[in-house]
C-alpha atoms as a PDB file:
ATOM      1  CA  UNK A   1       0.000   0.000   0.000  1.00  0.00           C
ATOM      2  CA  UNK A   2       1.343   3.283  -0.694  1.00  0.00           C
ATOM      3  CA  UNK A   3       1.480   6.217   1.011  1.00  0.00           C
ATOM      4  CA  UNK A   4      -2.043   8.293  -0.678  1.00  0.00           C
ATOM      5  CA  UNK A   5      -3.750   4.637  -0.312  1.00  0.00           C
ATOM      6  CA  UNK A   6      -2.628   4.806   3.125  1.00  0.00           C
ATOM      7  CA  UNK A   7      -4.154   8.095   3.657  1.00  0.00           C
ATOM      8  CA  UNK A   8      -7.369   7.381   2.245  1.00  0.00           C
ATOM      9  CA  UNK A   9      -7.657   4.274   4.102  1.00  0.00           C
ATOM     10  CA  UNK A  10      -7.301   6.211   7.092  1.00  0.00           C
ATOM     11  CA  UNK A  11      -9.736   8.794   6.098  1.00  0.00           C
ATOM     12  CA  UNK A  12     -12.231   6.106   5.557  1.00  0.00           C
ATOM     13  CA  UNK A  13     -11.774   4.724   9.191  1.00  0.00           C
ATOM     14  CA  UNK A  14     -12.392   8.490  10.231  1.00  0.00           C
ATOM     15  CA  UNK A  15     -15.202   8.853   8.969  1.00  0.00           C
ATOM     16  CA  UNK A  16     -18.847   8.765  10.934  1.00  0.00           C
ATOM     17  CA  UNK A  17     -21.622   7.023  10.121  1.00  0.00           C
ATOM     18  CA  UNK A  18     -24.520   9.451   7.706  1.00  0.00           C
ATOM     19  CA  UNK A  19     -27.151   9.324  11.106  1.00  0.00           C
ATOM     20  CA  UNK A  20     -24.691  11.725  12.601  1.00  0.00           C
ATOM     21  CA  UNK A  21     -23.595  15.621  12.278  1.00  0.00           C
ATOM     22  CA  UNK A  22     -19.956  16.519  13.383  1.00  0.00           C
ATOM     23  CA  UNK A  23     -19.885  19.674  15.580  1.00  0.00           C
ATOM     24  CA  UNK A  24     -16.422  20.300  16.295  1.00  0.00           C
ATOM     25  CA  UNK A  25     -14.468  22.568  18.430  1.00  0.00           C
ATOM     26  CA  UNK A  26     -11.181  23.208  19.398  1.00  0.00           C
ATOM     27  CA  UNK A  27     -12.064  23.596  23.343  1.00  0.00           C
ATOM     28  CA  UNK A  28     -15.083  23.963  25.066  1.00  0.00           C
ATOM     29  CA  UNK A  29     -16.113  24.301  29.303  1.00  0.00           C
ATOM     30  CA  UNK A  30     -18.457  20.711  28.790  1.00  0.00           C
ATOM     31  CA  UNK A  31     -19.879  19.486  25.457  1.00  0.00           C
ATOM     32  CA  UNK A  32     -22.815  18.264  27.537  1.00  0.00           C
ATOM     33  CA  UNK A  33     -23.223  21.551  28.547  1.00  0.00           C
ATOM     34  CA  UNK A  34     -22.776  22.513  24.516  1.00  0.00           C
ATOM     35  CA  UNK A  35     -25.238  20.181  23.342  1.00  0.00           C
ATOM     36  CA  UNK A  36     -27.846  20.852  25.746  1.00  0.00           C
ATOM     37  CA  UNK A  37     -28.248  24.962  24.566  1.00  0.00           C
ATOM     38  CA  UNK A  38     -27.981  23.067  20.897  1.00  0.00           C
ATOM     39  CA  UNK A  39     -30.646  20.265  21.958  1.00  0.00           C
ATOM     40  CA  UNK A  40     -33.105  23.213  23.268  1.00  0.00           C
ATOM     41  CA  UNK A  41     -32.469  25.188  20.498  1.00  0.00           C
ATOM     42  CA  UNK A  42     -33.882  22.315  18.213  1.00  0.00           C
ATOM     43  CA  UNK A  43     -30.614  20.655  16.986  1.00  0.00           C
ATOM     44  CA  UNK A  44     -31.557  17.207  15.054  1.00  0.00           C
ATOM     45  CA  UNK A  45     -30.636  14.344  16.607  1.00  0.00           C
ATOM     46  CA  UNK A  46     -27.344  12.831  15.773  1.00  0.00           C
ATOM     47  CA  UNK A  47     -25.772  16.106  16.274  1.00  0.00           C
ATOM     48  CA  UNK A  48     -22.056  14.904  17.797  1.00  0.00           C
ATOM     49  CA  UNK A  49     -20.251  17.626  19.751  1.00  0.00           C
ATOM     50  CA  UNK A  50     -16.594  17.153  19.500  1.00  0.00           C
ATOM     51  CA  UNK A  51     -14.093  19.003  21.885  1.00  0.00           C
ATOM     52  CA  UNK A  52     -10.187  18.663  21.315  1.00  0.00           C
ATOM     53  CA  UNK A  53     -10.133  20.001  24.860  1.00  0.00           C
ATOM     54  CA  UNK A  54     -12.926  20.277  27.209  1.00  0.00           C
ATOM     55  CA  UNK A  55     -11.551  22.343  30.451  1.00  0.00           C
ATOM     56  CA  UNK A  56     -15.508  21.750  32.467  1.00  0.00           C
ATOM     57  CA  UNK A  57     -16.348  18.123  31.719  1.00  0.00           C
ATOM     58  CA  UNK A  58     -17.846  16.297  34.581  1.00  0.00           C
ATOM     59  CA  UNK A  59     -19.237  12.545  35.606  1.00  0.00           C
ATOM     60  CA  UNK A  60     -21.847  11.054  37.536  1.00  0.00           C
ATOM     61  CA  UNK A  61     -22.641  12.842  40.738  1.00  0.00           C
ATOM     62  CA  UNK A  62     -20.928  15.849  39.217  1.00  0.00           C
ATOM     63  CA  UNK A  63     -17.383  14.169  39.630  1.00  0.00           C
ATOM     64  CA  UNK A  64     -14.794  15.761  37.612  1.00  0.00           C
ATOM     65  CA  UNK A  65     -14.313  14.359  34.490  1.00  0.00           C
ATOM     66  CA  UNK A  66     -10.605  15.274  33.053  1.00  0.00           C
ATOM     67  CA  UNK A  67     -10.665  15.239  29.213  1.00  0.00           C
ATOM     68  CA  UNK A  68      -7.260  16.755  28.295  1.00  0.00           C
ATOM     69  CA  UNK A  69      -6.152  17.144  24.843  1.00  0.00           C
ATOM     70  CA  UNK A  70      -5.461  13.714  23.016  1.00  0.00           C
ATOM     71  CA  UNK A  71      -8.013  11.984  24.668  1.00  0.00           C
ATOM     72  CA  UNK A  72     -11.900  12.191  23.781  1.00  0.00           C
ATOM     73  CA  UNK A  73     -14.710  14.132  24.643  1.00  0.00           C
ATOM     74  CA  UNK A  74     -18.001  14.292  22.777  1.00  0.00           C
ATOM     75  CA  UNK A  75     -21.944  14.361  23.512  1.00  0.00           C
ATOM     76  CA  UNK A  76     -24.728  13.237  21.446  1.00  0.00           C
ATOM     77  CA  UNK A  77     -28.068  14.568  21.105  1.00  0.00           C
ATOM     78  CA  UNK A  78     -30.601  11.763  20.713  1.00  0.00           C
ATOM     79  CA  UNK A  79     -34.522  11.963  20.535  1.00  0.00           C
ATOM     80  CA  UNK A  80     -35.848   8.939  21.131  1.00  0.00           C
ATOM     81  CA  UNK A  81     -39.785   8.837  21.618  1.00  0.00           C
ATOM     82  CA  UNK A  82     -39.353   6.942  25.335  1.00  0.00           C
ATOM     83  CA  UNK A  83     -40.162   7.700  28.757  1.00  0.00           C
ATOM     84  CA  UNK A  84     -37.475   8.594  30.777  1.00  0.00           C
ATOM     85  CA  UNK A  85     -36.865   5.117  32.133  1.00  0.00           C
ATOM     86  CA  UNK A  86     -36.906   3.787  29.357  1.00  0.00           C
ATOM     87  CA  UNK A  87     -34.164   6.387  27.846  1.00  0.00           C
ATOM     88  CA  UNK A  88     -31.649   5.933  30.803  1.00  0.00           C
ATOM     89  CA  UNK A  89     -31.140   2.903  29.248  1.00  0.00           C
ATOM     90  CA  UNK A  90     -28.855   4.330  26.444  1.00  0.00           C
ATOM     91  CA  UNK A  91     -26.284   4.162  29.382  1.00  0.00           C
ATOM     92  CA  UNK A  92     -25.942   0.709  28.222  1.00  0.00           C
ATOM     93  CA  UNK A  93     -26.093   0.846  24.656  1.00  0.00           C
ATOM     94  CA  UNK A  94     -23.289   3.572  24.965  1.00  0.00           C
ATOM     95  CA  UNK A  95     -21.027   1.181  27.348  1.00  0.00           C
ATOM     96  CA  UNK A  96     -20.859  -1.462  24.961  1.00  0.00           C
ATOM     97  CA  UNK A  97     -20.012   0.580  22.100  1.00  0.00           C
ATOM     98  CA  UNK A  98     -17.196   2.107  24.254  1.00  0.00           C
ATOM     99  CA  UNK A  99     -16.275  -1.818  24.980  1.00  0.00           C
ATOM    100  CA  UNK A 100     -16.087  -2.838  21.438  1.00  0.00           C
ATOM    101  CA  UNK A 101     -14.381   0.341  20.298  1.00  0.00           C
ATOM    102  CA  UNK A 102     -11.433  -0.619  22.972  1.00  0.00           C
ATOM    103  CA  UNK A 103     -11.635  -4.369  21.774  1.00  0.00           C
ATOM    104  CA  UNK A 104     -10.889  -3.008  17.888  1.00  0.00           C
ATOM    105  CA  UNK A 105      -8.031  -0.741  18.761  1.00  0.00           C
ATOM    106  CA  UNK A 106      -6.048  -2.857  20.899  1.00  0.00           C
ATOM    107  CA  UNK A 107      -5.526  -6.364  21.924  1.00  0.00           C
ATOM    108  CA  UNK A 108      -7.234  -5.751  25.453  1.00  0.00           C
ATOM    109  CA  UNK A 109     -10.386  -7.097  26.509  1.00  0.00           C
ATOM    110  CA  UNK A 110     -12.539  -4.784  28.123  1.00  0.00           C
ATOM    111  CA  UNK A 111     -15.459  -5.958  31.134  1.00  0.00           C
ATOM    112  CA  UNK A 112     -18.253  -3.995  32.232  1.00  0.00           C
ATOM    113  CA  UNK A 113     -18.936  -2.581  35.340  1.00  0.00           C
ATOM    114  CA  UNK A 114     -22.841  -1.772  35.985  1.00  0.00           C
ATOM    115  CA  UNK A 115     -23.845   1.140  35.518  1.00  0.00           C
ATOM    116  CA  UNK A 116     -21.828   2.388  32.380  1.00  0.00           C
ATOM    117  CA  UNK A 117     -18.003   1.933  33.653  1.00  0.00           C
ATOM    118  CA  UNK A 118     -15.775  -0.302  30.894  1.00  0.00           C
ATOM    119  CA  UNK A 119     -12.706  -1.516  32.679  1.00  0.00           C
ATOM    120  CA  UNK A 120      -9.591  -2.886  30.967  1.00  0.00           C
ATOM    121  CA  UNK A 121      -7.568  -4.783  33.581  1.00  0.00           C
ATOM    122  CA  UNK A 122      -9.902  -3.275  36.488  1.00  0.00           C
ATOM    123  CA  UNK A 123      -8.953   0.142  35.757  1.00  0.00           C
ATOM    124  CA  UNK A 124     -11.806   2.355  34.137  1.00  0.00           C
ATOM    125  CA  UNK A 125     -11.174   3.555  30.546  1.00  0.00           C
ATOM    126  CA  UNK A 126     -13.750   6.350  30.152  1.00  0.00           C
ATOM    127  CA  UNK A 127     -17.386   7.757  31.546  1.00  0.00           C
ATOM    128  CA  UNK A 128     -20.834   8.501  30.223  1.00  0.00           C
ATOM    129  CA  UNK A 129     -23.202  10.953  31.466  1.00  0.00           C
ATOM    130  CA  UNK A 130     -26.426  11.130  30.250  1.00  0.00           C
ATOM    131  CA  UNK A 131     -29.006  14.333  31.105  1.00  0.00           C
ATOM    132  CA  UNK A 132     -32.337  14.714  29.436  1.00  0.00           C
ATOM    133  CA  UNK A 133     -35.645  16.705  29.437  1.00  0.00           C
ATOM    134  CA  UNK A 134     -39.093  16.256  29.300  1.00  0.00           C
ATOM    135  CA  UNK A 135     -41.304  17.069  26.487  1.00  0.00           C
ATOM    136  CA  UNK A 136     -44.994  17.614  27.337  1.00  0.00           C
ATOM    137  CA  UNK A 137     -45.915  13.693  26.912  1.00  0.00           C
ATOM    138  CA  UNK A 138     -44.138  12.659  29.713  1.00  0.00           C
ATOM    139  CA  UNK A 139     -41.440  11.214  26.667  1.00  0.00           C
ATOM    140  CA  UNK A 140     -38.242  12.200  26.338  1.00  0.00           C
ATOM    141  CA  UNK A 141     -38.194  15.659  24.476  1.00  0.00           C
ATOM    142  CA  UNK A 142     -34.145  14.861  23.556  1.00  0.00           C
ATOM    143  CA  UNK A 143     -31.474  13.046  25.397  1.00  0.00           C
ATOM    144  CA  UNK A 144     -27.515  14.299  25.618  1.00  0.00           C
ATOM    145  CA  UNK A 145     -25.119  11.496  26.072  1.00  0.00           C
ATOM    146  CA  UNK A 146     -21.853  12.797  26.875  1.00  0.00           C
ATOM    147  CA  UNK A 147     -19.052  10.282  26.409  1.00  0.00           C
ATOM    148  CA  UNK A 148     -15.412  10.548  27.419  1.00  0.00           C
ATOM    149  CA  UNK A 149     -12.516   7.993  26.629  1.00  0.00           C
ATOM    150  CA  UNK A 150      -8.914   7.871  27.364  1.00  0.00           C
ATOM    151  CA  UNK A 151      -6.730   7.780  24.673  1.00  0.00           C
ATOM    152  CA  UNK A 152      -3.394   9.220  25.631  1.00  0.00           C
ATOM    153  CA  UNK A 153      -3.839  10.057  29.026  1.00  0.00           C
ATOM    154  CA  UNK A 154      -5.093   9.222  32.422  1.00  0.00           C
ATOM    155  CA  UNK A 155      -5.453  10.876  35.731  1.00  0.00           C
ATOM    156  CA  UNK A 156      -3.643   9.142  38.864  1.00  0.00           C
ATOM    157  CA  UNK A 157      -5.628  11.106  41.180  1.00  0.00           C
ATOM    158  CA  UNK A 158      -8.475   9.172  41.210  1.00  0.00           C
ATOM    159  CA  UNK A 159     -10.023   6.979  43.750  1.00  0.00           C
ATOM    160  CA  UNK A 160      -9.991   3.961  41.545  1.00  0.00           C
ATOM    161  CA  UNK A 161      -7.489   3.022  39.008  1.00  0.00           C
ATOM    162  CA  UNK A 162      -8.028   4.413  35.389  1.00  0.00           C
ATOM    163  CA  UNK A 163      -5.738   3.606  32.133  1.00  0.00           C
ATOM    164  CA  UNK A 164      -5.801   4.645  28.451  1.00  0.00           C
ATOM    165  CA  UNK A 165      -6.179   3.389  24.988  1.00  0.00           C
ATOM    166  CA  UNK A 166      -2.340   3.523  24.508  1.00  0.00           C
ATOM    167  CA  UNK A 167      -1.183   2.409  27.699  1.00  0.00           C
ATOM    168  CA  UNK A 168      -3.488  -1.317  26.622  1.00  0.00           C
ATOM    169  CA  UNK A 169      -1.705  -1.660  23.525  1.00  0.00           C
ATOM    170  CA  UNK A 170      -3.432   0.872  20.856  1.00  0.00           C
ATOM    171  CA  UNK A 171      -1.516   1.709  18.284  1.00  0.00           C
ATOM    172  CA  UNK A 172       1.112   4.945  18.148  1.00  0.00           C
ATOM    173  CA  UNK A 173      -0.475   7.064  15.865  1.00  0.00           C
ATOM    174  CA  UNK A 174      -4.283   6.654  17.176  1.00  0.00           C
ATOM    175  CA  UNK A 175      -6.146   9.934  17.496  1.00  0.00           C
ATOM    176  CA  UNK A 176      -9.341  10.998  19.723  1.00  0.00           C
ATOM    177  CA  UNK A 177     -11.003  11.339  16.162  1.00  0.00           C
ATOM    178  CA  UNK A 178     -10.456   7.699  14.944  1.00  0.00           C
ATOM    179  CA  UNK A 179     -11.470   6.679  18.403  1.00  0.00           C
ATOM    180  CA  UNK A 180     -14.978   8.752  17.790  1.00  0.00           C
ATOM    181  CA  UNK A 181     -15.528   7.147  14.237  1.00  0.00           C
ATOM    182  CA  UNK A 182     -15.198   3.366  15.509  1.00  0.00           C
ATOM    183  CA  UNK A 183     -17.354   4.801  19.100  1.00  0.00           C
ATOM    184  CA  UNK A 184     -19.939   5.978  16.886  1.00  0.00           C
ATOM    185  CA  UNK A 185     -20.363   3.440  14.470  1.00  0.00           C
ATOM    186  CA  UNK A 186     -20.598   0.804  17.046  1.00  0.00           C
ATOM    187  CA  UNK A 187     -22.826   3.095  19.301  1.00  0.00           C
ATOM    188  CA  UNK A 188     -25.875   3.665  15.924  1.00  0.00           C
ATOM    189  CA  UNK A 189     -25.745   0.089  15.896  1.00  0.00           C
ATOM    190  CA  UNK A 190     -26.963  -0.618  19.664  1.00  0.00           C
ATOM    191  CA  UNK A 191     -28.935   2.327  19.462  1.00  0.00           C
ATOM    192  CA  UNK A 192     -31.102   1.049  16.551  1.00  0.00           C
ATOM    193  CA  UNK A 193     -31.091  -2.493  17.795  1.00  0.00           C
ATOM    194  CA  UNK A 194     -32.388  -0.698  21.314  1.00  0.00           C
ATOM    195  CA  UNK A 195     -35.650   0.754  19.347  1.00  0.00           C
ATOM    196  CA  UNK A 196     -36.170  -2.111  17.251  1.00  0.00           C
ATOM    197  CA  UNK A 197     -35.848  -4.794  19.598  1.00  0.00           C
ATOM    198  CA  UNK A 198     -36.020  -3.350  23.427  1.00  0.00           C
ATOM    199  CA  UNK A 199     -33.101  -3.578  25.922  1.00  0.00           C
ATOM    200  CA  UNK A 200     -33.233  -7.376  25.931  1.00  0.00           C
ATOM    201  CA  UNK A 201     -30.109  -7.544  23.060  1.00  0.00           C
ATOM    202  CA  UNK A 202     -28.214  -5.271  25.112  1.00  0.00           C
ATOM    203  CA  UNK A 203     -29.396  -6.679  28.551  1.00  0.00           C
ATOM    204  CA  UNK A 204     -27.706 -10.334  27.328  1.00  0.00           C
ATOM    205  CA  UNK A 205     -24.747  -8.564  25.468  1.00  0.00           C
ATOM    206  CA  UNK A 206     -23.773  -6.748  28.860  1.00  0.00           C
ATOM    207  CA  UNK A 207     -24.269  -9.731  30.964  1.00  0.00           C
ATOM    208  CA  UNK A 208     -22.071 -11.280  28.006  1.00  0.00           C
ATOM    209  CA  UNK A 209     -18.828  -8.812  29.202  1.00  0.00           C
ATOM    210  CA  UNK A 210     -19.884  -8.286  32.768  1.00  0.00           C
ATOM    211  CA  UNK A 211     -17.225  -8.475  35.595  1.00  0.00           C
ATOM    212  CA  UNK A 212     -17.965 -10.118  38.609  1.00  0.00           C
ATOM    213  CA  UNK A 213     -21.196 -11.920  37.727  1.00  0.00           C
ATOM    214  CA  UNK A 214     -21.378 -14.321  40.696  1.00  0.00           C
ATOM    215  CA  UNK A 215     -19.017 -12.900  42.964  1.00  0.00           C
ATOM    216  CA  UNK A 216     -18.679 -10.714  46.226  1.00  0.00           C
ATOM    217  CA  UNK A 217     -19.561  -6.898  45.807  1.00  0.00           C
ATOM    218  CA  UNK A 218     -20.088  -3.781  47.966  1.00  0.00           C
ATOM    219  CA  UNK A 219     -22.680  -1.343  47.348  1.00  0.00           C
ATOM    220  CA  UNK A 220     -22.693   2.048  48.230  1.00  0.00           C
ATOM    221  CA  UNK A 221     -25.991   3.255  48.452  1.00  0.00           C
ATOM    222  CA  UNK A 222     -26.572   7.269  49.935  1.00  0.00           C
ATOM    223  CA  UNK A 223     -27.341   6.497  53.782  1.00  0.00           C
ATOM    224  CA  UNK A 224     -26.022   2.721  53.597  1.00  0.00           C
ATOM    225  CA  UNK A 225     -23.308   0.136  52.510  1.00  0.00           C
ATOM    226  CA  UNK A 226     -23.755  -3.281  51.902  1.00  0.00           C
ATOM    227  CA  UNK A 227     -22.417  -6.993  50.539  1.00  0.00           C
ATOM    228  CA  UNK A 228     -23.735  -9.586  48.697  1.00  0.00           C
ATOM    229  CA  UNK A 229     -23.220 -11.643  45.710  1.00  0.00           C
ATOM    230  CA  UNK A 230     -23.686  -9.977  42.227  1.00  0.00           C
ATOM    231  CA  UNK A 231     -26.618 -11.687  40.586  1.00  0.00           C
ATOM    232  CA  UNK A 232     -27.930 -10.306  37.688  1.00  0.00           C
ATOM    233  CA  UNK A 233     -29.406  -7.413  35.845  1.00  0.00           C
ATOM    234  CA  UNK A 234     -33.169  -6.909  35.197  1.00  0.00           C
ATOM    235  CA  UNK A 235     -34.749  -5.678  32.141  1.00  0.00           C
ATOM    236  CA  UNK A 236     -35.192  -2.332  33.818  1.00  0.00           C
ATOM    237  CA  UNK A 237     -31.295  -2.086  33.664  1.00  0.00           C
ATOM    238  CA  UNK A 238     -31.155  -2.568  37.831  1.00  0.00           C
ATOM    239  CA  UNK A 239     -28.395  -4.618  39.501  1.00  0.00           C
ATOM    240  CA  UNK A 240     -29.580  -7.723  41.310  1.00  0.00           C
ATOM    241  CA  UNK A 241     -27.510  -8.359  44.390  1.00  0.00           C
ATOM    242  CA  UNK A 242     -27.884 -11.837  46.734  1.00  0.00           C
ATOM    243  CA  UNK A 243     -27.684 -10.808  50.168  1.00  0.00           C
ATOM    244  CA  UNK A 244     -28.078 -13.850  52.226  1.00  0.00           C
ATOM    245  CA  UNK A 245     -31.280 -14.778  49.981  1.00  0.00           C
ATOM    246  CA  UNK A 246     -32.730 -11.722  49.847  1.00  0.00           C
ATOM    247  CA  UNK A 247     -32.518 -10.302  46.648  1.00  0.00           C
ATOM    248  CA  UNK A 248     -31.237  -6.544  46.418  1.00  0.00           C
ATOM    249  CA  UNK A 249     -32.519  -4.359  43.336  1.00  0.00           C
ATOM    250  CA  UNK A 250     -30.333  -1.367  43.084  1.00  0.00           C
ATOM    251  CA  UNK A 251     -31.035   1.467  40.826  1.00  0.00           C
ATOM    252  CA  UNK A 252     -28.552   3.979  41.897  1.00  0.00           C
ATOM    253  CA  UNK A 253     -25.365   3.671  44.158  1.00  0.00           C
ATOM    254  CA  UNK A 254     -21.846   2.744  43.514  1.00  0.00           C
ATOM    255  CA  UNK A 255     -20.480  -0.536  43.227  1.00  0.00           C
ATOM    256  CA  UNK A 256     -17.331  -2.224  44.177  1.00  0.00           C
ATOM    257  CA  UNK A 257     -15.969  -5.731  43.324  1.00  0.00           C
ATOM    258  CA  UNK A 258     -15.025  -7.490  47.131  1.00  0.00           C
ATOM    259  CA  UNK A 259     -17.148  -7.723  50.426  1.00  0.00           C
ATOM    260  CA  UNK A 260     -16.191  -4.498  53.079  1.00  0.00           C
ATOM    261  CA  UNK A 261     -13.983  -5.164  55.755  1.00  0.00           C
END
């Protein structure tokens, strides 16, 4: 192959999927915060919000979410005709697309961690935060699904261990917007199988790359902490935790693979 057939072959890669529209910007405070004003300004859905730098971004819980330059940071704006329940679910869909976007750029092998964490090694590889509003149905008037990945970098500040795209074997010359063209192709997939078929599909393709499935876990709820034996996940996209016989559902709190103490 020579070096224009190289080139081209590498444009191709980069290149997103027609359901999408590429907004992107050298630096921005959040691009959730970006395609939110777009989203209630009537943006279409598939409108991508792309920041080379984002100095604002944020996680779950409002956790600061790093997103220096070299590693990724978009958000989606999605308007899918679902109750809000229903739409959280896209948490899911967007965690296995993250999974098989690490599984095609280097030789690791990614688990999920429930709700939305993908973990390479048991150190977390990137975060999704989804916000949404209400239309006057009670459905989802549009959805923002913020998405951040490490490609080049990784903070060591955290309170659990976190890696990068590079440091699990990705190639040298790999680039936050190659990483976004595999991401989103793999992400309009699940999407579409998610309104054509329900969460089932992606309820058996997480349990599929789930880590821990019959082991020990913690879970931190707000006022409480407890242990028990990681069981399943329900078609509401809740955790089902064995404590002693007495199954836990768990629709919010943080998990952690081990029993306390």
């Amino acid at each position: 192959m020579n070096q224009s057939e190289e080139m081209n072959e590498a444009t191709r890669a980069a290149q997103l999927p027609a359901f999408f529209y590429l907004v992107e910007l050298e630096n921005c405070g959040s691009t959730n915060d970006e395609a939110k004003e777009m989203a209630r300004q009537g943006a279409p859905e598939g409108t991508l919000i792309f920041a080379h730098q984002q100095t604002g971004g944020r996680g779950r819980r409002g956790r600061v979410w790093n997103s220096p330059e070299g590693n990724l940071a978009c958000s989606l704006i999605l308007r899918p005709t679902l109750p809000p329940a229903d739409a959280a679910l896209l948490s899911f869909v967007a965690a296995l697309a993250v999974a098989e976007t690490v599984a095609e750029l280097t030789p690791a092998r990614p688990t999920l961690k429930w709700p939305n964490d993908v973990l390479v090694g048991g150190a977390k590889i990137s975060g999704i935060l989804l916000e949404s509003e209400p239309g006057p149905t009670g459905l989802v008037d549009w959805l923002v699904l913020g998405t951040g990945i490490n490609v080049s970098a990784f903070p060591d500040d955290t309170p659990y261990p976190a890696t990068c795209l590079r440091a699990v074997g990705a190639v040298g010359d790999i680039t936050p917007r190659l990483v976004l063209a595999h991401y989103s192709r793999h992400f309009e997939r699940w999407y579409q199988r998610l309104l054509r078929q329900g969460f089932a599909p992606i309820r058996a393709a997480w349990l599929n790359a789930a880590q821990g499935l019959g082991a020990p876990v913690t879970v931190r709820l707000a006022h409480e902490n407890f242990s028990g034996i990681l069981l399943d996940l329900d078609m509401d996209g809740a955790l089902l935790v064995d404590c002693d016989g007495c199954i836990r559902r768990i629709t919010a709190g943080d998990v952690f693979f081990g029993r306390e103490g």
